[in-house]
PDB file of N, CA and C in Angstrom:
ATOM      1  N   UNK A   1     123.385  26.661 -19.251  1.00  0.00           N
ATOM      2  CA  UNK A   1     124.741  26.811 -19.730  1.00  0.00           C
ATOM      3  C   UNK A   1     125.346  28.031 -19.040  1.00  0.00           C
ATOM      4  N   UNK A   2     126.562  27.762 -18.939  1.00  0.00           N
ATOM      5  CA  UNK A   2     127.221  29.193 -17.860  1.00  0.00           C
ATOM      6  C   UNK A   2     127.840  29.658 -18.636  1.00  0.00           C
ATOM      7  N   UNK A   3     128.249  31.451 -18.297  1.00  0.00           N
ATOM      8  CA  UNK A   3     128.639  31.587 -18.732  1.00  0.00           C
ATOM      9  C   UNK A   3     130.580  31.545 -19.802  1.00  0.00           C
ATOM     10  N   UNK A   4     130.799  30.892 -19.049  1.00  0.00           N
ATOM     11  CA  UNK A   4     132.564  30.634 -18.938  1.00  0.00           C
ATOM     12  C   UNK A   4     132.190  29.714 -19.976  1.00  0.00           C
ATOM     13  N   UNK A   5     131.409  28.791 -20.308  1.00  0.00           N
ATOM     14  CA  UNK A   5     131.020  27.742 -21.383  1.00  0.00           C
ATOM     15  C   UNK A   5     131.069  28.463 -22.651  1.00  0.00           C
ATOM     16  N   UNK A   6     130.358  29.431 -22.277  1.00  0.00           N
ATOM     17  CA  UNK A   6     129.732  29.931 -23.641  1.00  0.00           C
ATOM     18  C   UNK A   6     130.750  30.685 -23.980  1.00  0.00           C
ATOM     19  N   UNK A   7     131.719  31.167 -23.301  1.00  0.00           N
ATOM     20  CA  UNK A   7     132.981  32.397 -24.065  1.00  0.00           C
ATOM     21  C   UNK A   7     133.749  31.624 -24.095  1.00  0.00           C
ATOM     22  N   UNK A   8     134.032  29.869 -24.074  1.00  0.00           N
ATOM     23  CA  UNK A   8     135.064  28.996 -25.002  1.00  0.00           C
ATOM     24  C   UNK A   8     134.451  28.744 -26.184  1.00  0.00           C
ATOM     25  N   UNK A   9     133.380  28.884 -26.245  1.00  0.00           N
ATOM     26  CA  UNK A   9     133.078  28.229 -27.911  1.00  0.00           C
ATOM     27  C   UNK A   9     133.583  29.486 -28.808  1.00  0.00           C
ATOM     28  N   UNK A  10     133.558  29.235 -29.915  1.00  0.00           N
ATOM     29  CA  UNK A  10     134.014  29.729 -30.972  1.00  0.00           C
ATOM     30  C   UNK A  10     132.552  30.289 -31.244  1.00  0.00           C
ATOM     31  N   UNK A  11     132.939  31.751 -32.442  1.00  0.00           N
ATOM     32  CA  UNK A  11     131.898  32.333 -32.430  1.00  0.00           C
ATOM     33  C   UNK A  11     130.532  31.363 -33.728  1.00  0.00           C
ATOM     34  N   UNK A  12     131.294  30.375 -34.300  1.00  0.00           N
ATOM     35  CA  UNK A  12     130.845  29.520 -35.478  1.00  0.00           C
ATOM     36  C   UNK A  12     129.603  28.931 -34.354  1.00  0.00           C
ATOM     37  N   UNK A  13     129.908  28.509 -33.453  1.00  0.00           N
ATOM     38  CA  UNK A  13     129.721  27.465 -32.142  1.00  0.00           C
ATOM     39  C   UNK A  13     128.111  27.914 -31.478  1.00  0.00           C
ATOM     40  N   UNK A  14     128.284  29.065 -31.051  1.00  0.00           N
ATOM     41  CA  UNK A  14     127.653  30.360 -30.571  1.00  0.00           C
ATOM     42  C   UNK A  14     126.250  30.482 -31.388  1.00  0.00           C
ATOM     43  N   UNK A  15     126.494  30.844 -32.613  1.00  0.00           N
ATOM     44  CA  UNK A  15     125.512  30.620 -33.817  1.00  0.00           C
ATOM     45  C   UNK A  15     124.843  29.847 -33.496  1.00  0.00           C
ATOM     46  N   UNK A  16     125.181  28.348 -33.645  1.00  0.00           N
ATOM     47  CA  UNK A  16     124.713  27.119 -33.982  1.00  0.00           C
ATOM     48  C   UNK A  16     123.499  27.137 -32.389  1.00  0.00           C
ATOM     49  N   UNK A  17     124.507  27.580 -31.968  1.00  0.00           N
ATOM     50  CA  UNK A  17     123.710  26.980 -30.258  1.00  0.00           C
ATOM     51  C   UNK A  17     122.516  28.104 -30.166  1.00  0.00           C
ATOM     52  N   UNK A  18     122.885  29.039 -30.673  1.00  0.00           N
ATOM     53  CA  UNK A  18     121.703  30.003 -30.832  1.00  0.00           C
ATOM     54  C   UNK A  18     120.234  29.530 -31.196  1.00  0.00           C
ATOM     55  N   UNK A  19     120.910  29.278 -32.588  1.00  0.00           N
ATOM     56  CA  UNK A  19     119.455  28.798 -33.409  1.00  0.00           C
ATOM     57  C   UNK A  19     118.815  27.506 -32.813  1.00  0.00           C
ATOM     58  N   UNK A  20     119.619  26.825 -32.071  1.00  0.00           N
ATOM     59  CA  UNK A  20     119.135  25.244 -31.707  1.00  0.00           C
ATOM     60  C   UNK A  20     117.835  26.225 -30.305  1.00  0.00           C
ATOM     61  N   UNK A  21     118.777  26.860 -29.713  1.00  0.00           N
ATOM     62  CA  UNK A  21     117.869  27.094 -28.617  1.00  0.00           C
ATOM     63  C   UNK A  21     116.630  28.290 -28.598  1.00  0.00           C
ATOM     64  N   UNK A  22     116.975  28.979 -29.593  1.00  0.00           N
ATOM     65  CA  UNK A  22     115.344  29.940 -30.252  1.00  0.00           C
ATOM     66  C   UNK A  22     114.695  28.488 -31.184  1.00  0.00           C
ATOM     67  N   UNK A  23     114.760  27.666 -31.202  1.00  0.00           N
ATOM     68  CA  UNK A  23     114.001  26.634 -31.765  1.00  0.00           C
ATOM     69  C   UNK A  23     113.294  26.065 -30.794  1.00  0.00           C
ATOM     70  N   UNK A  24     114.118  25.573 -29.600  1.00  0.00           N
ATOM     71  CA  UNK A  24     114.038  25.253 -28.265  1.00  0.00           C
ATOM     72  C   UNK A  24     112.558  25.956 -27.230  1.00  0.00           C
ATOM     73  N   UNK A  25     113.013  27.021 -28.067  1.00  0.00           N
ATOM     74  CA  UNK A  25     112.161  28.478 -27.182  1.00  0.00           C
ATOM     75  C   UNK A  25     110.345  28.124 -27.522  1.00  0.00           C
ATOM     76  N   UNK A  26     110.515  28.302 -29.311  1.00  0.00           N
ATOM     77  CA  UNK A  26     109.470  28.277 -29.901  1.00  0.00           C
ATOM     78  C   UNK A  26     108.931  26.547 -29.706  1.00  0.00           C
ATOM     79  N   UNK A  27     109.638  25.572 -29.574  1.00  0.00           N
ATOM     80  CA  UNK A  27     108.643  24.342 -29.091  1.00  0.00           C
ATOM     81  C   UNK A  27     108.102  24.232 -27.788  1.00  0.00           C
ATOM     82  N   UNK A  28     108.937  24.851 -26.755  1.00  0.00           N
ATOM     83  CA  UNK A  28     108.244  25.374 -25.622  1.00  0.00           C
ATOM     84  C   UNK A  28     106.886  26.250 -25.394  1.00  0.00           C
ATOM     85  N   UNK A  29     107.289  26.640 -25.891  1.00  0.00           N
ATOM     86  CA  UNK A  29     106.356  27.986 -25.902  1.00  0.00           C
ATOM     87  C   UNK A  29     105.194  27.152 -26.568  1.00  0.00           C
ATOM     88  N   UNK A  30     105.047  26.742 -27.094  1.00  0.00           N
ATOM     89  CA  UNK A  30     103.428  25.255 -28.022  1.00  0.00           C
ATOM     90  C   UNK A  30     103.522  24.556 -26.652  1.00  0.00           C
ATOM     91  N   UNK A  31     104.206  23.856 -26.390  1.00  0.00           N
ATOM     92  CA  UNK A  31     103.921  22.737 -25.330  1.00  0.00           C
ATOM     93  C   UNK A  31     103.364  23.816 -24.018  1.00  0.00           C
ATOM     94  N   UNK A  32     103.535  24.832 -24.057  1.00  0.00           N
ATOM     95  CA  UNK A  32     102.950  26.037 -22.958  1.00  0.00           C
ATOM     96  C   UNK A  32     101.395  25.902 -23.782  1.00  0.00           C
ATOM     97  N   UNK A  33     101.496  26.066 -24.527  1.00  0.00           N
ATOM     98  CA  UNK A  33     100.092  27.278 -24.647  1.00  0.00           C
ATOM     99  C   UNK A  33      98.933  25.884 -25.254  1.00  0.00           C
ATOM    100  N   UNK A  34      99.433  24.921 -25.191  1.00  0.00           N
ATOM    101  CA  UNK A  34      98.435  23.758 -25.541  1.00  0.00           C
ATOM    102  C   UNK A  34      98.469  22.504 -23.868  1.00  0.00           C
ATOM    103  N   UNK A  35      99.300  23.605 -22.950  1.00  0.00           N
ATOM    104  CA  UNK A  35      99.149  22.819 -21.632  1.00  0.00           C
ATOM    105  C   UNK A  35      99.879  21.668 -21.524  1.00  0.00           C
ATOM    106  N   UNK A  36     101.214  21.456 -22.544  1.00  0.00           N
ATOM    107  CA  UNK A  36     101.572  20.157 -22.524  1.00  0.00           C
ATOM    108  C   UNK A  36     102.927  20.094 -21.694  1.00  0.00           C
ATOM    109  N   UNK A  37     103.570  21.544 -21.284  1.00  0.00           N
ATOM    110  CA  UNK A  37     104.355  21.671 -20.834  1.00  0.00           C
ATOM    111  C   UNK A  37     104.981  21.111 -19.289  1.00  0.00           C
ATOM    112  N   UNK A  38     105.996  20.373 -19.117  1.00  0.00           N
ATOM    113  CA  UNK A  38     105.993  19.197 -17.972  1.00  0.00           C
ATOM    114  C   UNK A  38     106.524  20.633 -16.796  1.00  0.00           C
ATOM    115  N   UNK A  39     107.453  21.126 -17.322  1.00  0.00           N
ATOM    116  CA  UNK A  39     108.340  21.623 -16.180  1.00  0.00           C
ATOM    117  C   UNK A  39     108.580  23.490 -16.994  1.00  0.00           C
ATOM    118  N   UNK A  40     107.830  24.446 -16.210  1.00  0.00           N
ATOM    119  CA  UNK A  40     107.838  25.791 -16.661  1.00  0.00           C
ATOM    120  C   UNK A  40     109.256  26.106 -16.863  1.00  0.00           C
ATOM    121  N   UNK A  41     110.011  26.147 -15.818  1.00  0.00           N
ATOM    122  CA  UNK A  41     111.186  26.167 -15.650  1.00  0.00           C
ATOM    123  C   UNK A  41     112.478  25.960 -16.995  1.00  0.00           C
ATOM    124  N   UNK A  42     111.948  25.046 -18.013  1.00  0.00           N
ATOM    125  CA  UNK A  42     112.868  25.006 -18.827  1.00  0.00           C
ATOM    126  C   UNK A  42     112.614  26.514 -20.088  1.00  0.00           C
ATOM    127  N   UNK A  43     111.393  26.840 -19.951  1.00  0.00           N
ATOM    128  CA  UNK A  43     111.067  28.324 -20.793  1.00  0.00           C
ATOM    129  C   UNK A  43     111.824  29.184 -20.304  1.00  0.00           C
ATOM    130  N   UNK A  44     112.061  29.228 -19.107  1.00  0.00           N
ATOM    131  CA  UNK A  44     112.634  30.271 -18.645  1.00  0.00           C
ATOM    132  C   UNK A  44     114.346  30.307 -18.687  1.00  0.00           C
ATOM    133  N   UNK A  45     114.572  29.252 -18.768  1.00  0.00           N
ATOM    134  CA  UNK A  45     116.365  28.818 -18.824  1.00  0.00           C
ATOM    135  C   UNK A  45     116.798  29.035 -20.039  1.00  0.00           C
ATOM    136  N   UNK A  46     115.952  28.258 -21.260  1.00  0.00           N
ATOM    137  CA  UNK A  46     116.109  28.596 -22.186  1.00  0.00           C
ATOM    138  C   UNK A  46     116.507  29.916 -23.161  1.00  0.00           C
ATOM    139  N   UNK A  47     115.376  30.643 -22.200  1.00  0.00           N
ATOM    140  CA  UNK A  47     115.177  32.458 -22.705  1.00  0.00           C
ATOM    141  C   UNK A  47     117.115  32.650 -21.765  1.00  0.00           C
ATOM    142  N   UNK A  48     117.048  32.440 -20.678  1.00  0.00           N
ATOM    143  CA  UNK A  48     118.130  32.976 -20.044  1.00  0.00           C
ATOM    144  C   UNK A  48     120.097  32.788 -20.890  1.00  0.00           C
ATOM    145  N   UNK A  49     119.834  31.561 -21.450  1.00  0.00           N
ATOM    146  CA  UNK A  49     120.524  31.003 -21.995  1.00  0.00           C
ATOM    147  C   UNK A  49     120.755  31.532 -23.181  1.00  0.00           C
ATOM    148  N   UNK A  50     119.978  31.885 -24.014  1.00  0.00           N
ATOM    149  CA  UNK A  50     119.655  33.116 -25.473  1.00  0.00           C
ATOM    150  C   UNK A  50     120.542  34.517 -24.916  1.00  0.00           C
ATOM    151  N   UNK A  51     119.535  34.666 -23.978  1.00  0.00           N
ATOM    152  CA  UNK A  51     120.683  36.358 -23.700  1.00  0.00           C
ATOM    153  C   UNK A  51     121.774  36.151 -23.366  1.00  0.00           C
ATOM    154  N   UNK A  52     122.634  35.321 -22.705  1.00  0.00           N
ATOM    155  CA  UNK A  52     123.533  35.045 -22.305  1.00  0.00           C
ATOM    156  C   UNK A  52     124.662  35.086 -23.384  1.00  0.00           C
ATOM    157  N   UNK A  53     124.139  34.791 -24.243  1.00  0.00           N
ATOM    158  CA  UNK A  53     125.279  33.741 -25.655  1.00  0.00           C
ATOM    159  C   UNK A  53     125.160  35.339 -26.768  1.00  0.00           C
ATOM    160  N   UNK A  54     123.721  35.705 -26.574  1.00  0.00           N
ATOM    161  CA  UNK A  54     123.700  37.378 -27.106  1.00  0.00           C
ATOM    162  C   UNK A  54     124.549  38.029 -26.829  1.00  0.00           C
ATOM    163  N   UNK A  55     124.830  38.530 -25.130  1.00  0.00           N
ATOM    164  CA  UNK A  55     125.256  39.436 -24.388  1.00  0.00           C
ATOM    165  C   UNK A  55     126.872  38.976 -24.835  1.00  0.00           C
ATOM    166  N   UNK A  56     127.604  37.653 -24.898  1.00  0.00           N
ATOM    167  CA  UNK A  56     128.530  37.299 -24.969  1.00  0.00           C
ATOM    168  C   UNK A  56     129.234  37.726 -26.701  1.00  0.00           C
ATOM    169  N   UNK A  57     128.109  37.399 -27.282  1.00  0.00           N
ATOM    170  CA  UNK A  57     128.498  38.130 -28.853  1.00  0.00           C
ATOM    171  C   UNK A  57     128.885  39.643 -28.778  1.00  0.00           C
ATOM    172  N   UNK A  58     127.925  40.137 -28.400  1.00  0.00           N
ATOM    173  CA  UNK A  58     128.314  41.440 -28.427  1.00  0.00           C
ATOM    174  C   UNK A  58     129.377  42.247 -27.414  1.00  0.00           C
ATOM    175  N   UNK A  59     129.606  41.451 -26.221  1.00  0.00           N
ATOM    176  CA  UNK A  59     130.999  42.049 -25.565  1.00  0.00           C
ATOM    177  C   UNK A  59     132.148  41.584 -27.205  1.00  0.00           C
ATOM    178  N   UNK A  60     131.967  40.841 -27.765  1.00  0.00           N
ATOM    179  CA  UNK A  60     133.170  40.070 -28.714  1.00  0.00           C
ATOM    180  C   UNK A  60     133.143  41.750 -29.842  1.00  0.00           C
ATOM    181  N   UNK A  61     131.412  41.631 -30.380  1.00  0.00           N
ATOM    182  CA  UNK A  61     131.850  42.769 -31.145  1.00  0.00           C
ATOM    183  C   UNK A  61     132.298  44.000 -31.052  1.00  0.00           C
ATOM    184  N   UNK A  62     131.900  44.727 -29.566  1.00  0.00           N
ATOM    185  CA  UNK A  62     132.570  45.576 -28.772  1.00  0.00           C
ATOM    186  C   UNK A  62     134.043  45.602 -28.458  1.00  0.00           C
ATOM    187  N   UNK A  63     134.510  44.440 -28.270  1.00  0.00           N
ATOM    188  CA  UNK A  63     136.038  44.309 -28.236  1.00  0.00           C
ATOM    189  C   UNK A  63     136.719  44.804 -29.490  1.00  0.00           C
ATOM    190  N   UNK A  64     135.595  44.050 -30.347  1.00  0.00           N
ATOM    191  CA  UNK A  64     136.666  44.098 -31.419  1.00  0.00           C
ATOM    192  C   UNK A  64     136.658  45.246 -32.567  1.00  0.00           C
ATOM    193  N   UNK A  65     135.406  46.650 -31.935  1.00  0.00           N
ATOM    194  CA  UNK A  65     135.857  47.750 -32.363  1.00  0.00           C
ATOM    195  C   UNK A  65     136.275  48.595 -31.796  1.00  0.00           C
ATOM    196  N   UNK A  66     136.276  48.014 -30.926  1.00  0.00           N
ATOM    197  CA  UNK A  66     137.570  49.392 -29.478  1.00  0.00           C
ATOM    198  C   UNK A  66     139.129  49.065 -30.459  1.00  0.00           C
ATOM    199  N   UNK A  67     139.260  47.824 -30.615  1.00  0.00           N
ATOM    200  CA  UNK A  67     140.669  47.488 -31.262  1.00  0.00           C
ATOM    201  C   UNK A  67     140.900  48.663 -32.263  1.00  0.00           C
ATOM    202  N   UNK A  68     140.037  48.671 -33.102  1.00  0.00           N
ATOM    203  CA  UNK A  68     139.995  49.600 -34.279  1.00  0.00           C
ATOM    204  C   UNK A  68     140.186  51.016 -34.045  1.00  0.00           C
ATOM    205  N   UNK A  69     139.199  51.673 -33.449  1.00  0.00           N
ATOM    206  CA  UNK A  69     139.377  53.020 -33.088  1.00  0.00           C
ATOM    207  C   UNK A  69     140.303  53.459 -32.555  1.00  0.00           C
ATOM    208  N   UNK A  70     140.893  52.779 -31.874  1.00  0.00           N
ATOM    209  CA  UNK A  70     142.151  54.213 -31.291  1.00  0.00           C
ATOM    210  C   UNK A  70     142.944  54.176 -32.608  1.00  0.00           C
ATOM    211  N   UNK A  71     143.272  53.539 -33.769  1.00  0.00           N
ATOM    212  CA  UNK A  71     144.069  53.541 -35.020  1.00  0.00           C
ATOM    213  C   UNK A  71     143.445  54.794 -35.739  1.00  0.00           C
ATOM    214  N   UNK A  72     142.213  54.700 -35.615  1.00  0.00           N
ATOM    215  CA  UNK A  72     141.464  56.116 -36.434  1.00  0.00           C
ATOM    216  C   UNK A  72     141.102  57.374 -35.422  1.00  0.00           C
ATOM    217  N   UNK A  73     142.223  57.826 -34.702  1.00  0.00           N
ATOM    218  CA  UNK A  73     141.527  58.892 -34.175  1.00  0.00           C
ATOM    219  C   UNK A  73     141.744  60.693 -35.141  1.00  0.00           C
ATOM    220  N   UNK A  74     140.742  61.134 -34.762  1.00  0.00           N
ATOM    221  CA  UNK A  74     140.630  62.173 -35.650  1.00  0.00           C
ATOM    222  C   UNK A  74     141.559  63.374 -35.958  1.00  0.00           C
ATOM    223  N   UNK A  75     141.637  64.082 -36.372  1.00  0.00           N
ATOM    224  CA  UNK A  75     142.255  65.185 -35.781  1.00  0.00           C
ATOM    225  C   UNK A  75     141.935  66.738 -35.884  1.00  0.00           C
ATOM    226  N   UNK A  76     142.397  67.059 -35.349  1.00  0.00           N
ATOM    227  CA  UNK A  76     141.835  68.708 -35.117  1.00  0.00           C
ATOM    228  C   UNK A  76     142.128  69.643 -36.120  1.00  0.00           C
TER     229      UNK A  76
END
């Protein structure tokens, strides 16, 4: 999944796809370690795909306390 995909979904969206693919992760990861695994390659996309949708949350929550702070700045 690229990233431009992942910063149209909605953050409801994001979630969902999260948990599907740390599910994703952990059936991989069995089909690894009992040798049943066809193609390594999808462990690794998978993991890549997790940080991706992470990294994308948190630019969102970063945005959205820069918004805030300059309203509270302190004073001397």
């Amino acid at each position: 999944m690229k990233a431009q995909e992942i910063r149209e979904m909605s953050q409801e969206q994001i979630h969902q796809e999260l948990a599907a693919l740390q599910r994703r992760v952990f059936d991989l990861r069995t089909q690894a370690a009992t040798e049943e695994l066809g193609v390594p390659s999808q462990l690794r996309s998978a993991r890549r795909d997790i940080a991706r949708m992470r990294t994308i949350l948190r630019q969102r929550d970063l945005a959205r306390s820069a918004q805030v702070e300059p309203q509270e700045k302190p004073t001397p």
